[in-house]
Every structure is written in C-alpha cells, then in structure tokens.
PDB file of N, CA and C in Angstrom:
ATOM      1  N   UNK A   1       4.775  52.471  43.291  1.00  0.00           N
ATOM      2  CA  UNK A   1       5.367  53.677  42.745  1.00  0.00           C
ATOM      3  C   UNK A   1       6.579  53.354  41.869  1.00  0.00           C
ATOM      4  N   UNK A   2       7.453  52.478  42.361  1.00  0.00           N
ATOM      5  CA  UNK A   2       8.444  51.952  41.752  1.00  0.00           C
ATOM      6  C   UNK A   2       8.464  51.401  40.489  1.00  0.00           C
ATOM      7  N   UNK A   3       7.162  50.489  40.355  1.00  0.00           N
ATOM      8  CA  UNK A   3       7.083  49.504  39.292  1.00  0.00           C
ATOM      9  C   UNK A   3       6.443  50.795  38.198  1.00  0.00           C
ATOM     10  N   UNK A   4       5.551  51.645  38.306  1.00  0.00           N
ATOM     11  CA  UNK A   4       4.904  52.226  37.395  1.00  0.00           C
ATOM     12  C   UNK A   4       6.450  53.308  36.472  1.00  0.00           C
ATOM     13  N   UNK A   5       7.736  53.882  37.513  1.00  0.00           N
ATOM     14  CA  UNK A   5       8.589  54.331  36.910  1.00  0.00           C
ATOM     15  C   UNK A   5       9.029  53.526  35.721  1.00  0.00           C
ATOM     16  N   UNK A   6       9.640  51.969  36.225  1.00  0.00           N
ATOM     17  CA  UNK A   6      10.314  51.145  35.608  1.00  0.00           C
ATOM     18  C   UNK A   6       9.818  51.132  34.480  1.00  0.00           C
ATOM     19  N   UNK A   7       8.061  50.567  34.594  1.00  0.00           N
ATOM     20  CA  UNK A   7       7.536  50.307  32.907  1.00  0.00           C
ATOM     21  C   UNK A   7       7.834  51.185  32.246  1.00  0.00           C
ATOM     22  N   UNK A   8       7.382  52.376  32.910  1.00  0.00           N
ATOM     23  CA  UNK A   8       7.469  53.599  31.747  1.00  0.00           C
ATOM     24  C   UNK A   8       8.948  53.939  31.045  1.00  0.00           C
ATOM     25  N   UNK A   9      10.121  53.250  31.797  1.00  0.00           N
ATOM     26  CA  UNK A   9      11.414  53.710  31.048  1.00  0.00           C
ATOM     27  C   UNK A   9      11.624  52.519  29.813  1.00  0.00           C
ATOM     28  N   UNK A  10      11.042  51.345  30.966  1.00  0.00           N
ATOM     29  CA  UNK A  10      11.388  49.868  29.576  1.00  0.00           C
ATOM     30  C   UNK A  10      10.323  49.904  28.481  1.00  0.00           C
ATOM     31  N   UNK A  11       9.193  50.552  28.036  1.00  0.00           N
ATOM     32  CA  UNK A  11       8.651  51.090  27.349  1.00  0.00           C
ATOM     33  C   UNK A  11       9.137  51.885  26.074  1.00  0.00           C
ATOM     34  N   UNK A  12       9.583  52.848  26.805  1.00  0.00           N
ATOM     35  CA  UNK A  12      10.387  54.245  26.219  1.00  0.00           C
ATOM     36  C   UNK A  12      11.443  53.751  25.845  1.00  0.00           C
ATOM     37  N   UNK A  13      12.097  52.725  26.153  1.00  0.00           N
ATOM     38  CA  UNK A  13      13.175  51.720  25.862  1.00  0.00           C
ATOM     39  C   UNK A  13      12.785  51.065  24.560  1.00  0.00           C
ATOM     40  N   UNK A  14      11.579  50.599  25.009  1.00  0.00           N
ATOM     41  CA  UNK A  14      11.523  49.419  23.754  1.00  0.00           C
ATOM     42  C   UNK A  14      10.773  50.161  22.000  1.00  0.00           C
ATOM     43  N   UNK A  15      10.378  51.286  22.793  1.00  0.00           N
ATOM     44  CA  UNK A  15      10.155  52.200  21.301  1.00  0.00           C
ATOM     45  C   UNK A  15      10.930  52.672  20.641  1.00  0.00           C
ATOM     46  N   UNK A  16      11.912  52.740  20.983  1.00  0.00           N
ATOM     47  CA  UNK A  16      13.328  53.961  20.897  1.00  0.00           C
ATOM     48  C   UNK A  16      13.916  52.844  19.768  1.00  0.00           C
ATOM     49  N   UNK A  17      13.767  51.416  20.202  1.00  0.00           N
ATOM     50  CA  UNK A  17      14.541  50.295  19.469  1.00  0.00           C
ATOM     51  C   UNK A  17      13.664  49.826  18.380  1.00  0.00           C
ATOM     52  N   UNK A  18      12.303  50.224  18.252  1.00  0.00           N
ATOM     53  CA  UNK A  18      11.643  50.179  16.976  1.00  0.00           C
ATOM     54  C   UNK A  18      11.295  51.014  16.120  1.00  0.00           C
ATOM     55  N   UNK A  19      11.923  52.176  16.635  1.00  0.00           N
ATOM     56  CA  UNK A  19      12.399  53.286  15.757  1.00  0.00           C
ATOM     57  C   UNK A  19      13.341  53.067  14.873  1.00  0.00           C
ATOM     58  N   UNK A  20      14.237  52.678  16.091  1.00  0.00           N
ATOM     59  CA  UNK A  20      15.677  52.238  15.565  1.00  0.00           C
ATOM     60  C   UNK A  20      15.574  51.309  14.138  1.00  0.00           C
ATOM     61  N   UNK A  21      14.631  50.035  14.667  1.00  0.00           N
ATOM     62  CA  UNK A  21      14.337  49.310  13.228  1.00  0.00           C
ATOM     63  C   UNK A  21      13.893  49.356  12.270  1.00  0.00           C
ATOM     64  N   UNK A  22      13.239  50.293  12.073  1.00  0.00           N
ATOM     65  CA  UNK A  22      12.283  50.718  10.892  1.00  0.00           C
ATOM     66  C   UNK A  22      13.135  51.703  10.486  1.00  0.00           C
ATOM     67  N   UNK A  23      14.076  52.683  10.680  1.00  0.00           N
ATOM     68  CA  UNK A  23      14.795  53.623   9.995  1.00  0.00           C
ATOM     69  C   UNK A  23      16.056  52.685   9.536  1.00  0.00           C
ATOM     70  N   UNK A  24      16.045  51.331   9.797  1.00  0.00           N
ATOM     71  CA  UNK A  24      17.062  50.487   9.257  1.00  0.00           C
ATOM     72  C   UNK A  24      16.397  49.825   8.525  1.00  0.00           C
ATOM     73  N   UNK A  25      15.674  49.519   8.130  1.00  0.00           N
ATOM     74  CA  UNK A  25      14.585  48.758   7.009  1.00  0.00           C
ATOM     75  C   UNK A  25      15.067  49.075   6.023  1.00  0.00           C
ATOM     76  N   UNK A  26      15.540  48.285   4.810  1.00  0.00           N
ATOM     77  CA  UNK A  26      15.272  48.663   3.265  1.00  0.00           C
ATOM     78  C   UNK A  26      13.929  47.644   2.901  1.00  0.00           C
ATOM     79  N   UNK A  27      13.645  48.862   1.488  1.00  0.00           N
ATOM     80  CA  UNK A  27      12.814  48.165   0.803  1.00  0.00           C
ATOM     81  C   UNK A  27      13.427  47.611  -0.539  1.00  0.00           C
ATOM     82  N   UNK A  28      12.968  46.083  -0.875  1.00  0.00           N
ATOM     83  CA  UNK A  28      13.179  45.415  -1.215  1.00  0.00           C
ATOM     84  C   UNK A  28      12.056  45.198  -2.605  1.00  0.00           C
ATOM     85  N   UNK A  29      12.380  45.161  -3.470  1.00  0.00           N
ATOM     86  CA  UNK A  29      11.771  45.322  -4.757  1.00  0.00           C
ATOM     87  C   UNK A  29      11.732  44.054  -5.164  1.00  0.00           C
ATOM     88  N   UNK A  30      10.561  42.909  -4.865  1.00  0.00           N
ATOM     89  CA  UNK A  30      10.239  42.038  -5.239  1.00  0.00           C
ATOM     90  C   UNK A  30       9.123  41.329  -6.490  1.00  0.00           C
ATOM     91  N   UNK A  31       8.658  42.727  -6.940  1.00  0.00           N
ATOM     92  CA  UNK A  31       7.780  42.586  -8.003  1.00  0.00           C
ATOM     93  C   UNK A  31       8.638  42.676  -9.369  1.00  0.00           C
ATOM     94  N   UNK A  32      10.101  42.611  -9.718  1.00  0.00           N
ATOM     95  CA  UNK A  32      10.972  42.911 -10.913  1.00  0.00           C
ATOM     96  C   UNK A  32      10.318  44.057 -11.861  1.00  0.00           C
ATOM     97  N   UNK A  33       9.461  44.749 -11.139  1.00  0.00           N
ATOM     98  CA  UNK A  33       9.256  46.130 -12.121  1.00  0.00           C
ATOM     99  C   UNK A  33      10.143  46.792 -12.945  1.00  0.00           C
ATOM    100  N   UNK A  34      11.460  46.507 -12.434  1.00  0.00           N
ATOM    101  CA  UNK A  34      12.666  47.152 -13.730  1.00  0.00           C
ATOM    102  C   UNK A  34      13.171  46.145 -14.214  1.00  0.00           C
ATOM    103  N   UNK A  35      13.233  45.086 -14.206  1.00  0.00           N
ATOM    104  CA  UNK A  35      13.585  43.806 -15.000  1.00  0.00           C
ATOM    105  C   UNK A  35      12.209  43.871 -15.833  1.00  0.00           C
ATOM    106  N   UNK A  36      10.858  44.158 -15.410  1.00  0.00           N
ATOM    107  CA  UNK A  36      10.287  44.000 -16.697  1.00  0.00           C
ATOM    108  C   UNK A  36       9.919  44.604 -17.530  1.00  0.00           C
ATOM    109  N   UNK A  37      10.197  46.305 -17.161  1.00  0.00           N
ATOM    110  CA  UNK A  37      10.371  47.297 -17.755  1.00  0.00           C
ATOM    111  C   UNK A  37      11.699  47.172 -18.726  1.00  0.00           C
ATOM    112  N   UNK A  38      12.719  46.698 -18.259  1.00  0.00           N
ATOM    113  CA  UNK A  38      13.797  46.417 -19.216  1.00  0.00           C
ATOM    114  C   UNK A  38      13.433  45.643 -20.685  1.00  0.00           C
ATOM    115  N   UNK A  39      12.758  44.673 -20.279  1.00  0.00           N
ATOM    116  CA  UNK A  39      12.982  43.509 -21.478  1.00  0.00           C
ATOM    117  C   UNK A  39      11.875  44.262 -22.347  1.00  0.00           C
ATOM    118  N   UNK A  40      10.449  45.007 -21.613  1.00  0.00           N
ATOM    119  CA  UNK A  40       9.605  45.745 -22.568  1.00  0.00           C
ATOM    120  C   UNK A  40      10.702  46.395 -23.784  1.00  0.00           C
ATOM    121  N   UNK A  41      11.143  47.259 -22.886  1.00  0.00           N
ATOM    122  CA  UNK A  41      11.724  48.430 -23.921  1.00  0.00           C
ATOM    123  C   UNK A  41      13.006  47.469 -24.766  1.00  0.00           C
ATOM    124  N   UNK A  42      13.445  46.696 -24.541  1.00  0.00           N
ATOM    125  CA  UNK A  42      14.010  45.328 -25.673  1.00  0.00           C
ATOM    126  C   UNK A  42      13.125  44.953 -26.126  1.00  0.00           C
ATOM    127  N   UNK A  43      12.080  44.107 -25.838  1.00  0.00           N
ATOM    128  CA  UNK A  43      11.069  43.955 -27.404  1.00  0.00           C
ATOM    129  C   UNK A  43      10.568  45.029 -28.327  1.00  0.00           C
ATOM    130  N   UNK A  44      10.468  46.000 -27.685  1.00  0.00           N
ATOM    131  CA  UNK A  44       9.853  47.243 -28.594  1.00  0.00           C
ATOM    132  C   UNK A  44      10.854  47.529 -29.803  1.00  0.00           C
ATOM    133  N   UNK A  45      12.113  47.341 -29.008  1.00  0.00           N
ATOM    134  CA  UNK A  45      12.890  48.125 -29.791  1.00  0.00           C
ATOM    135  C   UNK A  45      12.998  47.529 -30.407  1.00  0.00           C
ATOM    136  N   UNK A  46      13.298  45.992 -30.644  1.00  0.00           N
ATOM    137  CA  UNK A  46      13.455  45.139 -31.806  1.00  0.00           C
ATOM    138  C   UNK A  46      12.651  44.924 -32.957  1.00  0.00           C
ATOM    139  N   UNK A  47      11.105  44.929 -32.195  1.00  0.00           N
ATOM    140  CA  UNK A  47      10.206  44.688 -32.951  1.00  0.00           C
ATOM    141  C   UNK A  47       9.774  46.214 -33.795  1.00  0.00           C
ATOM    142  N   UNK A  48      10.157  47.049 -33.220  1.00  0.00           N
ATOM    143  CA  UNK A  48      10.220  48.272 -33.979  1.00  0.00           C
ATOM    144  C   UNK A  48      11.256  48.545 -34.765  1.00  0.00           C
ATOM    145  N   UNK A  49      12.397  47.851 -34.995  1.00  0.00           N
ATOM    146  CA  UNK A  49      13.421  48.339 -35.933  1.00  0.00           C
ATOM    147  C   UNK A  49      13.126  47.404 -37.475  1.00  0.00           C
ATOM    148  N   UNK A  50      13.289  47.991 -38.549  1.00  0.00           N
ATOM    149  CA  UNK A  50      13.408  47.700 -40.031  1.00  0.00           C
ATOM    150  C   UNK A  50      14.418  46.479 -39.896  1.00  0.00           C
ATOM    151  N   UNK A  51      15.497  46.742 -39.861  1.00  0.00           N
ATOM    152  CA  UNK A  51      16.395  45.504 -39.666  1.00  0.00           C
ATOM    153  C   UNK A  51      17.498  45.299 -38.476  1.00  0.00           C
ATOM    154  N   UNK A  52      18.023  44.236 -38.785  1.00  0.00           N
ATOM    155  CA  UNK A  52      19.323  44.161 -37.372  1.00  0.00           C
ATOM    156  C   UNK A  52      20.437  45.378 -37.126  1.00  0.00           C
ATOM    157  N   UNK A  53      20.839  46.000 -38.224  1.00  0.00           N
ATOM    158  CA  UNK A  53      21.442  47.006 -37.856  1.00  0.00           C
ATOM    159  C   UNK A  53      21.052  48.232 -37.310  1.00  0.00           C
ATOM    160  N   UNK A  54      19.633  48.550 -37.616  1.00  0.00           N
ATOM    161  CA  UNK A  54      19.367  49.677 -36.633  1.00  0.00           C
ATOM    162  C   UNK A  54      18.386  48.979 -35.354  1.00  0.00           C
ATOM    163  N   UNK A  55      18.384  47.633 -35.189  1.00  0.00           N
ATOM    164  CA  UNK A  55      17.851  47.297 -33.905  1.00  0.00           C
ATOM    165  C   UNK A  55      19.239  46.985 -32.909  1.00  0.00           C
ATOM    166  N   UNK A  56      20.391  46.839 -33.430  1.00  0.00           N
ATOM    167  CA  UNK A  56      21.921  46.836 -32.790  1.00  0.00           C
ATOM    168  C   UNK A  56      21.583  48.318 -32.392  1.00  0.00           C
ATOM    169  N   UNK A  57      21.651  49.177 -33.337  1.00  0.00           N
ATOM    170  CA  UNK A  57      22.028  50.723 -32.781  1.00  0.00           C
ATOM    171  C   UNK A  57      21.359  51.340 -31.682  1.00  0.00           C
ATOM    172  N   UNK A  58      20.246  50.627 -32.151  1.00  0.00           N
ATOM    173  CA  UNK A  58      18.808  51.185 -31.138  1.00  0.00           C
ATOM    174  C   UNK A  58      19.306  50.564 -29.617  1.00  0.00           C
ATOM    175  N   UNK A  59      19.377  49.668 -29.897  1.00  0.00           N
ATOM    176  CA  UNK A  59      20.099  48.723 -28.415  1.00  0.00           C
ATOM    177  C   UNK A  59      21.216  48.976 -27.748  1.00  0.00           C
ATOM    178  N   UNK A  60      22.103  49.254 -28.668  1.00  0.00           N
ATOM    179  CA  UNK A  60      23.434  50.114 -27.892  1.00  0.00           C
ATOM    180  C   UNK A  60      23.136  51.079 -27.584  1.00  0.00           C
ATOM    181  N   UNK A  61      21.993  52.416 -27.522  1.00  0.00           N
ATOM    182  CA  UNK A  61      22.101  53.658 -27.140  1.00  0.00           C
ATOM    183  C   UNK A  61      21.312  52.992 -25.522  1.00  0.00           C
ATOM    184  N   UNK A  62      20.655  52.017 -25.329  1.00  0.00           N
ATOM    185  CA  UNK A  62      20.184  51.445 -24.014  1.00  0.00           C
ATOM    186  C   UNK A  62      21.621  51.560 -23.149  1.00  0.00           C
ATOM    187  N   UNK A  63      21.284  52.321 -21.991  1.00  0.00           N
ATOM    188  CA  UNK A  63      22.121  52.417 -20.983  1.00  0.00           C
ATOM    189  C   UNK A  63      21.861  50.811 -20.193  1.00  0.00           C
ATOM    190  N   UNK A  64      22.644  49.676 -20.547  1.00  0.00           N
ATOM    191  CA  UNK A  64      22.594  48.748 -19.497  1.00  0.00           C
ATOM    192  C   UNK A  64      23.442  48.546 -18.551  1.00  0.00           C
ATOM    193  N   UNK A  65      23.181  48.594 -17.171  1.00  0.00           N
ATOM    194  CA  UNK A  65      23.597  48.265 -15.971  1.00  0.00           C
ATOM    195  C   UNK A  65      24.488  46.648 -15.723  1.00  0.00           C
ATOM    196  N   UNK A  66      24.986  47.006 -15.288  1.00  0.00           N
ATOM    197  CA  UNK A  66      25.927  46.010 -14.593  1.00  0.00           C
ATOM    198  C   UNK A  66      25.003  44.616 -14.716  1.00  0.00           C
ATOM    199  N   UNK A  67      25.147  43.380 -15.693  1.00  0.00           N
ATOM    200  CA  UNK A  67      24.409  42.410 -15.040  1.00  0.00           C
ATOM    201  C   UNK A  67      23.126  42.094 -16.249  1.00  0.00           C
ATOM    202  N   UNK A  68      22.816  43.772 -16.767  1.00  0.00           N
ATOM    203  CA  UNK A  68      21.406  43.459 -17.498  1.00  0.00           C
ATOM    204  C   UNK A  68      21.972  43.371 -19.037  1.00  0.00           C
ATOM    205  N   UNK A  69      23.293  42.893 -19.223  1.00  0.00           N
ATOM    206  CA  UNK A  69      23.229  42.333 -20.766  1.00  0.00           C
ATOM    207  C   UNK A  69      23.100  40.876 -21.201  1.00  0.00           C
ATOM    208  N   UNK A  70      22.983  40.400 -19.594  1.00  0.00           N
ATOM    209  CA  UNK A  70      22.170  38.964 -19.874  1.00  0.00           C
ATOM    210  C   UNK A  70      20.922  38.936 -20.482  1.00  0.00           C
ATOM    211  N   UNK A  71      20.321  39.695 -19.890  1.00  0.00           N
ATOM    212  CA  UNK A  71      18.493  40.173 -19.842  1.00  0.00           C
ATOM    213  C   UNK A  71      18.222  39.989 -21.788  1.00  0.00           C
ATOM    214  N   UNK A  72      19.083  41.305 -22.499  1.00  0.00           N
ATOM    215  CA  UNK A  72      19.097  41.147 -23.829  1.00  0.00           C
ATOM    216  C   UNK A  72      19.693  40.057 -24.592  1.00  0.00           C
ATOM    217  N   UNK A  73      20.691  39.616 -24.514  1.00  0.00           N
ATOM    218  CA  UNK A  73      20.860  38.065 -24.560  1.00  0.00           C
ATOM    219  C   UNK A  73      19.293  37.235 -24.922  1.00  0.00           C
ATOM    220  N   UNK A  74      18.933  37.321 -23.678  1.00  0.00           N
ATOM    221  CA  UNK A  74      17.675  36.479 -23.429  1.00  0.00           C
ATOM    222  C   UNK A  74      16.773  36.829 -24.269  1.00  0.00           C
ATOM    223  N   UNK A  75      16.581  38.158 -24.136  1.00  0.00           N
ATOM    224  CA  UNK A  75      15.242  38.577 -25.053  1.00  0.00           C
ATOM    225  C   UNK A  75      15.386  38.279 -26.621  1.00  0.00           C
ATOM    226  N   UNK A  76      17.106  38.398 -27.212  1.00  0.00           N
ATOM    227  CA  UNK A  76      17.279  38.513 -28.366  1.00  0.00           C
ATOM    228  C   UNK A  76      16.617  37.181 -28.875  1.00  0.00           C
ATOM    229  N   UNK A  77      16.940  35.678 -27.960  1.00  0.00           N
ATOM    230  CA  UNK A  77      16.587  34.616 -28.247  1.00  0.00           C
ATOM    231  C   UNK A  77      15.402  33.937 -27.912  1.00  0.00           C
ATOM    232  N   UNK A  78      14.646  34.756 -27.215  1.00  0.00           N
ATOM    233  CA  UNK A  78      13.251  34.738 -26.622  1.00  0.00           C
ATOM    234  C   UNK A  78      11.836  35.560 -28.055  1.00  0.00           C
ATOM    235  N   UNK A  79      13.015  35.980 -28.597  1.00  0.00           N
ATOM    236  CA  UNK A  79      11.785  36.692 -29.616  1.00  0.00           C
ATOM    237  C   UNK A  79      12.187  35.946 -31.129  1.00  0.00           C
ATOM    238  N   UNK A  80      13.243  35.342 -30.974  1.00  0.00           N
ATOM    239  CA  UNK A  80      13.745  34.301 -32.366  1.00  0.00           C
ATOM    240  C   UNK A  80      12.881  32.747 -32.224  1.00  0.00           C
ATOM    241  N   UNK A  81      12.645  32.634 -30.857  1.00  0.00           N
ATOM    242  CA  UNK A  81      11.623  31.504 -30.561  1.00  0.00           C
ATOM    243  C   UNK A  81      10.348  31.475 -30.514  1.00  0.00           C
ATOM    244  N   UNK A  82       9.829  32.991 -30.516  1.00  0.00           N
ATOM    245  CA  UNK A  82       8.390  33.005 -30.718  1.00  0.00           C
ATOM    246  C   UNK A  82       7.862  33.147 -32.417  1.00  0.00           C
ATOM    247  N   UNK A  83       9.231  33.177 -32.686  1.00  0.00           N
ATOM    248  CA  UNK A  83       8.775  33.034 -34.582  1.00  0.00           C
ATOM    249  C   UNK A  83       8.124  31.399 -35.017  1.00  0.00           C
ATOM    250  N   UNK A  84       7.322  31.791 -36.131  1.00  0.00           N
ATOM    251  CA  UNK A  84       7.034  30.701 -36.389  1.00  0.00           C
ATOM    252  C   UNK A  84       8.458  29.560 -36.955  1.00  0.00           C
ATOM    253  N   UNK A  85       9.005  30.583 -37.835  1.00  0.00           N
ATOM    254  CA  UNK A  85      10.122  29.347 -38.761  1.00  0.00           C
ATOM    255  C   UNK A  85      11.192  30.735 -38.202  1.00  0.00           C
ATOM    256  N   UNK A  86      12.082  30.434 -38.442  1.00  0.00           N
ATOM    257  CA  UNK A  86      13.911  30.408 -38.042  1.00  0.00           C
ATOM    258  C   UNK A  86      13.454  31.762 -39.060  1.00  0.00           C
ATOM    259  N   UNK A  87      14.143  33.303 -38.488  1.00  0.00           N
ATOM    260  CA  UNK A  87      13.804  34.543 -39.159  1.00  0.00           C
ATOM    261  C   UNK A  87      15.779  35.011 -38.722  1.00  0.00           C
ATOM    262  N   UNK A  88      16.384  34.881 -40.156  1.00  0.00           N
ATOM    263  CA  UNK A  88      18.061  35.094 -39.565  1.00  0.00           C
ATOM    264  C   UNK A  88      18.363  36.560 -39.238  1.00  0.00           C
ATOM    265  N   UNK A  89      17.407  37.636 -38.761  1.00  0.00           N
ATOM    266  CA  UNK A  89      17.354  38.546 -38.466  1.00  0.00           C
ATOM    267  C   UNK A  89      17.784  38.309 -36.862  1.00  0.00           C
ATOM    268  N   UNK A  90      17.577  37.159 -36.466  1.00  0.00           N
ATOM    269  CA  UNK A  90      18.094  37.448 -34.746  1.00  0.00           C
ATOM    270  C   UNK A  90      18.988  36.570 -34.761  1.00  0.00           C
ATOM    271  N   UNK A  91      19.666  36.072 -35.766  1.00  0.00           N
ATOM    272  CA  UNK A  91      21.197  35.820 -35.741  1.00  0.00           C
ATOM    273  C   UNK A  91      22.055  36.862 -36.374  1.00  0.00           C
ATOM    274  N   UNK A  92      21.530  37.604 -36.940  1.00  0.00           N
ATOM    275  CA  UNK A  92      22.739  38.156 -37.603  1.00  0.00           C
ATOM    276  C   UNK A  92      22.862  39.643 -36.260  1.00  0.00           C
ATOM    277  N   UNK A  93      21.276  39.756 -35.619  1.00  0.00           N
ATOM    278  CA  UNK A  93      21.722  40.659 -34.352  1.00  0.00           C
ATOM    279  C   UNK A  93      22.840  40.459 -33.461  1.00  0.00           C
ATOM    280  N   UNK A  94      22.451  38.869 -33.159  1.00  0.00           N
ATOM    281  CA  UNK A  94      23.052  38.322 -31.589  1.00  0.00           C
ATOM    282  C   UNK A  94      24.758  38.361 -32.454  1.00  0.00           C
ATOM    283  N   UNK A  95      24.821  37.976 -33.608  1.00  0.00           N
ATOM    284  CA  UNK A  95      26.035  38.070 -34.333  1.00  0.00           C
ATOM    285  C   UNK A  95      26.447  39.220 -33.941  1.00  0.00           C
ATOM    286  N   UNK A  96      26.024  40.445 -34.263  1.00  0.00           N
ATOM    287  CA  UNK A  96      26.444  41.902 -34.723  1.00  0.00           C
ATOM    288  C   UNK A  96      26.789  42.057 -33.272  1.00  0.00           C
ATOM    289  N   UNK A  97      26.292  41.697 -31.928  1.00  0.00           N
ATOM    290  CA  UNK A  97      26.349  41.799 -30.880  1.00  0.00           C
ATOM    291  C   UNK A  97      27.756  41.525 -30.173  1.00  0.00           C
ATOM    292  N   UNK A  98      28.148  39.927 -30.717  1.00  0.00           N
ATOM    293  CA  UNK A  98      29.028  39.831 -30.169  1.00  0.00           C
ATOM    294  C   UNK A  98      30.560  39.896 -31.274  1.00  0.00           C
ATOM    295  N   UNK A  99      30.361  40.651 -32.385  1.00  0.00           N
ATOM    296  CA  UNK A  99      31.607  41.284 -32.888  1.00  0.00           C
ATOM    297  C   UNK A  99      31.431  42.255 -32.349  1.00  0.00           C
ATOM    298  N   UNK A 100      30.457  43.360 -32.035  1.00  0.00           N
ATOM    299  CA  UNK A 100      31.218  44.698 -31.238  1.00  0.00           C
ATOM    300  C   UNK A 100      31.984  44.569 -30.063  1.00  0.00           C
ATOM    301  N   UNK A 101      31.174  43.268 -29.146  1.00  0.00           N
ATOM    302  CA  UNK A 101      31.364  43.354 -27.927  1.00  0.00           C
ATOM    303  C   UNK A 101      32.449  42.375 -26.975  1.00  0.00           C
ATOM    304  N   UNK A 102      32.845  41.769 -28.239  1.00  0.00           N
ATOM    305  CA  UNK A 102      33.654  40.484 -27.784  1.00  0.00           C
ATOM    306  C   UNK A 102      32.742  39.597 -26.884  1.00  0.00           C
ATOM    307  N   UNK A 103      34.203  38.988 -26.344  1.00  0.00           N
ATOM    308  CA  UNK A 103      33.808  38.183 -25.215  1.00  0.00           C
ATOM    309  C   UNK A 103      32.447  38.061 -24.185  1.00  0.00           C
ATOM    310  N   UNK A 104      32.207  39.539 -24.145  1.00  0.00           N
ATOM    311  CA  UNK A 104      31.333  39.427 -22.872  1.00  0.00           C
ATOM    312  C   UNK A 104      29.556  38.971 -23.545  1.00  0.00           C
ATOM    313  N   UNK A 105      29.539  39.354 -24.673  1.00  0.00           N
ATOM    314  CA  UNK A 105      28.272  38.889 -25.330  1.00  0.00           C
ATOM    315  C   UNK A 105      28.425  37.385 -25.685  1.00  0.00           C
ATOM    316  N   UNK A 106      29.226  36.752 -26.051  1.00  0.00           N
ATOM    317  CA  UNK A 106      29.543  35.216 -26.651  1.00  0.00           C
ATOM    318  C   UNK A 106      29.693  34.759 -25.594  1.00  0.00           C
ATOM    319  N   UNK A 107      29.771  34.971 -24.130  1.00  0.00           N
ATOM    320  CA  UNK A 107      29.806  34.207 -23.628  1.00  0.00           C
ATOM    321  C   UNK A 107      28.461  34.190 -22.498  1.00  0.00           C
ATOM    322  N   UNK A 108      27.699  35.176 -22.440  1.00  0.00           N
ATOM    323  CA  UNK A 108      26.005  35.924 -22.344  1.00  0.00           C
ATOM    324  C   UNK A 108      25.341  34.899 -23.024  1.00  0.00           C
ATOM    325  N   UNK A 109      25.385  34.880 -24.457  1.00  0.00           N
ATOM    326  CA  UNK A 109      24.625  33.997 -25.424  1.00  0.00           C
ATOM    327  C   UNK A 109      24.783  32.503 -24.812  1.00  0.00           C
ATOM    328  N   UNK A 110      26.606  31.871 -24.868  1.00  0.00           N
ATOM    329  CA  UNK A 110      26.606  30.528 -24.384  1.00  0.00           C
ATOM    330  C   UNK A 110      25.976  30.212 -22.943  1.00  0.00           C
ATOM    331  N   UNK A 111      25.897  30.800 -22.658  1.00  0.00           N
ATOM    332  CA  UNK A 111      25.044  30.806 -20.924  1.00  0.00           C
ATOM    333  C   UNK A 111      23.631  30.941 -21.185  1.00  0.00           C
ATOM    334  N   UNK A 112      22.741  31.262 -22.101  1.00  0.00           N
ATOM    335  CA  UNK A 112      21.526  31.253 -22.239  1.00  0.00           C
ATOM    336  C   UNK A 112      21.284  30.033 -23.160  1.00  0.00           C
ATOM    337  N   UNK A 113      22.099  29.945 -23.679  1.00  0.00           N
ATOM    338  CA  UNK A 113      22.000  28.143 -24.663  1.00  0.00           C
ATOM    339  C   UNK A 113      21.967  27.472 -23.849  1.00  0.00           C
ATOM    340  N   UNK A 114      23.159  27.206 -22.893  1.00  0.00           N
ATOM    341  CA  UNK A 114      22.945  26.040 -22.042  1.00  0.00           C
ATOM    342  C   UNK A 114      21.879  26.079 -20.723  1.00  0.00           C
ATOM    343  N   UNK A 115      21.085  27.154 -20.553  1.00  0.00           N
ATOM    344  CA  UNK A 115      20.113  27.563 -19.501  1.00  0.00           C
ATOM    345  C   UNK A 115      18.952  27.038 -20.396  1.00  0.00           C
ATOM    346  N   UNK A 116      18.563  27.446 -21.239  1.00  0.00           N
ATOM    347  CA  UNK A 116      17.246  27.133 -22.015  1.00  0.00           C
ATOM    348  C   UNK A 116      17.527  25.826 -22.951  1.00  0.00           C
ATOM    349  N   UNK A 117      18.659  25.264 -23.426  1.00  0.00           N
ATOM    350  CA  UNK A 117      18.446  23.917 -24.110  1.00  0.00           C
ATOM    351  C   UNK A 117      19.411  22.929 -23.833  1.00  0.00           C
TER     352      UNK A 117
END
C-alpha cells in the first residue's frame, strides 16, 4: 500500500520537473535563415542598383542589427570576387561606405581582408 503511494508522488514529482524543462527550453536557430536572408537581400540590392551611389543608398535604408555590418562588408567583397576582371564599382561602394561611416566600416573591411587573404 505504501510503495504504490510513494511511486505515484515521485512520478508526479518527476513530471512536474519536465514540465519545468521544456517551458525553459529556447529554441535555437541553427539553420542561419536570417543570416541568409540578409546577404540575399545584399546581393539583390547591389546587383539591382545602376551604380554605387544608389546601391550605397539602397543599403543604408537596410535596417542592420548590431553585428550584421560585417555580413555587408563581406558580401560587398564576395560579389567583387565573383567578377571576372576587377569592376571599380565595388571599390568605390566599400569606399563610399567607409567615408559615411568612419571607423566602424574601415575597420569591418580590414577584418575581412585579413579573414579571406
């Protein structure tokens, strides 16, 4: 009689605590679906603009988050490398980039130079 109480409380016990864990669970976004949704809508936009100044403009109205102006950085020099020959349209961007922005773009860019070469 005794033992059948006990289970049933350490039971009711031990559910109560995997409740507990699963309403403490985060989910964890391991597929970069918004990292690769990001860099999409950076190639589009580039490859859709006439020249560097309205692919700057187009790019500054991008709301980027804390962290993701590396991302464009990357892409700016990720789409200057898939050219066949040297196109000074993604220097005079990454240029235009870091006179608006100072420091924090020139030094974005030098961190992707020394990451990729």
């Amino acid at each position: 009689d005794e033992s059948d109480g006990s289970d049933k409380e350490g039971s009711d016990a031990e559910s109560e605590k995997d409740d507990a864990t699963q309403q403490q669970q985060t989910i964890i976004d391991r597929t970069e679906t918004n990292l690769v949704a990001l860099r999409r809508t950076i190639y589009l936009t580039i490859q859709s603009s006439l020249d560097y100044e309205e692919a700057a403009h187009k790019l500054l109205k991008i709301d980027f988050k804390e962290g993701q102006e590396y991302e464009l950085c990357q892409m700016i020099i990720d789409c200057c490398a898939q050219q066949r020959s040297y196109e000074k349209f993604y220097g005079l961007l990454a240029q235009r980039f870091s006179n608006l922005k100072g420091q924090l773009y020139k030094g974005l860019f030098e961190q992707c130079f020394r990451e990729q070469y």
